[in-house]
Protein backbone atom coordinates (compact mmCIF):
# COMPACT_ATOMS: atom_id res chain seq x y z
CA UNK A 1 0.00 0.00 0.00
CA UNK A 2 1.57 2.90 -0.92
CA UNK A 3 1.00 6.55 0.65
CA UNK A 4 0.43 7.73 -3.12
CA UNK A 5 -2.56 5.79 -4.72
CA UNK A 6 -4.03 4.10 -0.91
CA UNK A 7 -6.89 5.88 1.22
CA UNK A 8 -6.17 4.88 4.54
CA UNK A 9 -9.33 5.19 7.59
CA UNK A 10 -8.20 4.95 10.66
CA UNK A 11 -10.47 4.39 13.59
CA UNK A 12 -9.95 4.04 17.02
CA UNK A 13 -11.87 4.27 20.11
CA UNK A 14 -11.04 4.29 24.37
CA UNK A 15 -13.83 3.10 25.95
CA UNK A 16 -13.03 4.10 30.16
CA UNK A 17 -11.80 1.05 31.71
CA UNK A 18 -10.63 -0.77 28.94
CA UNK A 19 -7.21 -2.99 27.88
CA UNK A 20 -5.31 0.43 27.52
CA UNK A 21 -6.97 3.45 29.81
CA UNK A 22 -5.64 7.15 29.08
CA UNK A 23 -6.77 9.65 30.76
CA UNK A 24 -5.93 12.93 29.13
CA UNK A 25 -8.62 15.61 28.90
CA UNK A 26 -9.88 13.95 25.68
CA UNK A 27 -10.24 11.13 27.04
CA UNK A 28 -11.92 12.29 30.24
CA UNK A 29 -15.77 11.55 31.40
CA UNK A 30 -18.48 8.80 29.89
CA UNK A 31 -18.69 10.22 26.33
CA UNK A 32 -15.94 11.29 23.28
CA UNK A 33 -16.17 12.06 19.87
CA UNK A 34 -16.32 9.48 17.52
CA UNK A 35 -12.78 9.99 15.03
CA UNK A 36 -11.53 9.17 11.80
CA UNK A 37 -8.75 9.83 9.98
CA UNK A 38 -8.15 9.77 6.27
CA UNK A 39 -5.97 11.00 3.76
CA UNK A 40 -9.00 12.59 2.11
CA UNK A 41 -10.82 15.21 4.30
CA UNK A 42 -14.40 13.88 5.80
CA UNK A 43 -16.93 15.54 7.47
CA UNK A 44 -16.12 14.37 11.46
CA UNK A 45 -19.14 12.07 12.63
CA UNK A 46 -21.46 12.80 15.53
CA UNK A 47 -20.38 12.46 18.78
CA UNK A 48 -20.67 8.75 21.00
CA UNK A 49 -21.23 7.83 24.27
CA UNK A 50 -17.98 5.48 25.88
CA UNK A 51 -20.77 3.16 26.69
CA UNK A 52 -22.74 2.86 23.08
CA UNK A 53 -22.28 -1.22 22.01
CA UNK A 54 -19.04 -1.38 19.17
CA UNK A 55 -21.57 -2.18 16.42
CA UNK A 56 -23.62 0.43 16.92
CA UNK A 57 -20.74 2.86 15.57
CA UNK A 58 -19.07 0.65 13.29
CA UNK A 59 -22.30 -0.16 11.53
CA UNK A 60 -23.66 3.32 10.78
CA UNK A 61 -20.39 5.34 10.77
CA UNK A 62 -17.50 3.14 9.95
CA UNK A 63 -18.60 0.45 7.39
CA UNK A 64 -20.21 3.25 4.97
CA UNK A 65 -16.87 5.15 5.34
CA UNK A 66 -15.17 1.64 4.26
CA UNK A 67 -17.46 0.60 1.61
CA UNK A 68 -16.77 4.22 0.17
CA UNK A 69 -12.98 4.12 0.18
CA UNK A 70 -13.66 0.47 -1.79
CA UNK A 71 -11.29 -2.51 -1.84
CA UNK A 72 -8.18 -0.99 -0.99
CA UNK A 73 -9.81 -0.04 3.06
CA UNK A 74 -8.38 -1.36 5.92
CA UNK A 75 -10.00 -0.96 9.22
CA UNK A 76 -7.58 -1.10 12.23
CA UNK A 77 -8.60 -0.64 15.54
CA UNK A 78 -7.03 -0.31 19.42
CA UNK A 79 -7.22 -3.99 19.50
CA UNK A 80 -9.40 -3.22 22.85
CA UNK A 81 -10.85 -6.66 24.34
CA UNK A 82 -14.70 -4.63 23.57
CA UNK A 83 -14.03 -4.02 19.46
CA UNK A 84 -12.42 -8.06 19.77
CA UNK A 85 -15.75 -9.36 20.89
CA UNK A 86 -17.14 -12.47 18.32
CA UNK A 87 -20.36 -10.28 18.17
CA UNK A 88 -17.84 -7.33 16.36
CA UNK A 89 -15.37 -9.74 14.87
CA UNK A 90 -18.50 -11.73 12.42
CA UNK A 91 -20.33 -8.46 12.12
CA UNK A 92 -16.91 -7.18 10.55
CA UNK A 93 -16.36 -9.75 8.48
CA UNK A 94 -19.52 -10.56 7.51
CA UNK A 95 -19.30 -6.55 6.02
CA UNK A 96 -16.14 -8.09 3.91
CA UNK A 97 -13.80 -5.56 5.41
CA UNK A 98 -10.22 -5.79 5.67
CA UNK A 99 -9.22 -5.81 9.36
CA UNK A 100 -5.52 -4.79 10.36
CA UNK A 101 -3.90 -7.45 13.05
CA UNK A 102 -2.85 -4.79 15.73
CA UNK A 103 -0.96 -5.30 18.96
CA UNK A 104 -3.10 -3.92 21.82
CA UNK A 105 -1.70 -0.82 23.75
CA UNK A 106 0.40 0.11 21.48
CA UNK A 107 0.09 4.12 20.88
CA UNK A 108 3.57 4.64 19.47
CA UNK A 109 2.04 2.48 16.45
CA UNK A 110 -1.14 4.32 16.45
CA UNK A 111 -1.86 7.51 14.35
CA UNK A 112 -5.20 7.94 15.67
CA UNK A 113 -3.32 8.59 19.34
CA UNK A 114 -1.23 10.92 17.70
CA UNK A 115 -4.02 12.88 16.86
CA UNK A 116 -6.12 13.09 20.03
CA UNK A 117 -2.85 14.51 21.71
CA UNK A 118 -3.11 17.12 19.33
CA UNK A 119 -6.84 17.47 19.96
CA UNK A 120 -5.84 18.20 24.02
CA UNK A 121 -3.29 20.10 23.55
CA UNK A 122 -5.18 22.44 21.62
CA UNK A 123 -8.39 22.39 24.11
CA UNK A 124 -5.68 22.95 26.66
CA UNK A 125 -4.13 25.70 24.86
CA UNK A 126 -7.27 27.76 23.62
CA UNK A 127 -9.84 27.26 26.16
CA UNK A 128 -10.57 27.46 30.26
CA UNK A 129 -10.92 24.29 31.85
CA UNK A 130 -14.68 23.32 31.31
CA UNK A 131 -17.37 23.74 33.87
CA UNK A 132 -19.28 20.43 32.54
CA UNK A 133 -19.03 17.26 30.18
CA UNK A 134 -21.61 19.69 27.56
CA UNK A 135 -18.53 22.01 28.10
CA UNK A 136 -15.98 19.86 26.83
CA UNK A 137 -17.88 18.36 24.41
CA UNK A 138 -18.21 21.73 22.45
CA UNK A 139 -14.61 22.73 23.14
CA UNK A 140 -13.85 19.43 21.77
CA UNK A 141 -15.78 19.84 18.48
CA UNK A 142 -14.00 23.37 18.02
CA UNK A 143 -10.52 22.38 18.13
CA UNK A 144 -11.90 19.29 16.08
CA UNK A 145 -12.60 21.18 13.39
CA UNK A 146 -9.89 23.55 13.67
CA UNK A 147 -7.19 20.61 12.98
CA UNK A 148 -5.56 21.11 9.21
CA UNK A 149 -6.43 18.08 6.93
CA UNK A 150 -2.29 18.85 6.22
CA UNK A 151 -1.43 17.24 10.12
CA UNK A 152 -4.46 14.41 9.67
CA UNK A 153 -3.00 13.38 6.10
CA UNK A 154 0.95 13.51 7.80
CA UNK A 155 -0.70 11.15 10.35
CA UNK A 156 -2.32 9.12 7.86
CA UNK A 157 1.08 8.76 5.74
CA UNK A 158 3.60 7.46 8.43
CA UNK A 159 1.52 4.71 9.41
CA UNK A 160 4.21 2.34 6.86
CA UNK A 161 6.98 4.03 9.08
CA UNK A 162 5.09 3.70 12.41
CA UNK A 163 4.66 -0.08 11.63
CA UNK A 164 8.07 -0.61 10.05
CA UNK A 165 9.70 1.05 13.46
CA UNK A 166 7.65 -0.67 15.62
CA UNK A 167 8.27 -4.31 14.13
CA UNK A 168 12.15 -3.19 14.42
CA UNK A 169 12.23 -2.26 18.16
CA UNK A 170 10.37 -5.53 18.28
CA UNK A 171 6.90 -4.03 19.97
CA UNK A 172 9.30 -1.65 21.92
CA UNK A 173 9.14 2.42 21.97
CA UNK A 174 9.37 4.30 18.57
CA UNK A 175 10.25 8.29 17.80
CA UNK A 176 7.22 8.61 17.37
């Protein structure tokens, strides 16, 4: 798959309590925004609660997004023991998607981490800390929509490199 002629969606989700907990202000409460990142821009979808069941996301927002992109989609996840379940595994298979085989906790690999650190930073950066969760939320959706497609497509492109590193170390800590 090369940078030049692939489409790459990447997906991931934290769900509180799960294989790999973070808690940076993104991360924080019982709700985030759902996320995607492409090479091509896309409008962001709707926000999620932590505790909506896997398949109702990847059905409605995440397989269309796939089936668009066509053949060459692959849909990598957190490897979280929730988006692992047999329910989520046939569903996603049944849909014909490509799935990529991802080591859990492994943000170093992970674009999509990459990018919510970006995401806090600039909520950090450009706002007061929030008086509620409805708070954060719509500071969260501002800076979302505020981040270039230029940093989401950089993201998008060093996955190869991310991997590549990452298989070198052998699992250990990359640059990135």
């Amino acid at each position: 798959m090369a940078p030049d002629s692939t489409i790459l969606l990447l997906w991931a989700k934290n769900i509180s309590g799960g294989a790999c907990p973070r808690t940076p202000l993104a991360n924080s409460g019982a709700w985030r925004p759902s996320h995607s990142l492409s090479i091509q821009s896309a409008p962001p979808p709707p926000p999620y609660k932590a505790t909506d069941p896997p398949l109702e996301i990847v059905a409605p927002l995440v397989l269309p997004a796939l089936h668009q992109i066509g053949v060459q989609a692959v849909f990598q996840d957190d490897n979280a023991t929730p988006h692992k379940a047999r329910l989520v595994n046939n569903f996603i298979q049944q849909a014909g998607v490509t799935r990529m085989n991802w080591p859990a906790c492994s943000p170093d690999f992970n674009p999509i981490e990459h990018l919510w650190d970006e995401l806090d930073r600039r909520v950090r950066n450009n706002h007061p800390p929030p008086r509620n969760l409805q708070q954060l939320l719509q500071f969260l959706q501002i800076e979302w929509q505020a981040i270039p497609q230029a940093f989401c497509r950089k993201l998008a492109n060093s996955l190869r490199n991310r991997t590549a590193e990452g298989i070198a170390k052998r699992g250990g800590h990359t640059h990135y």
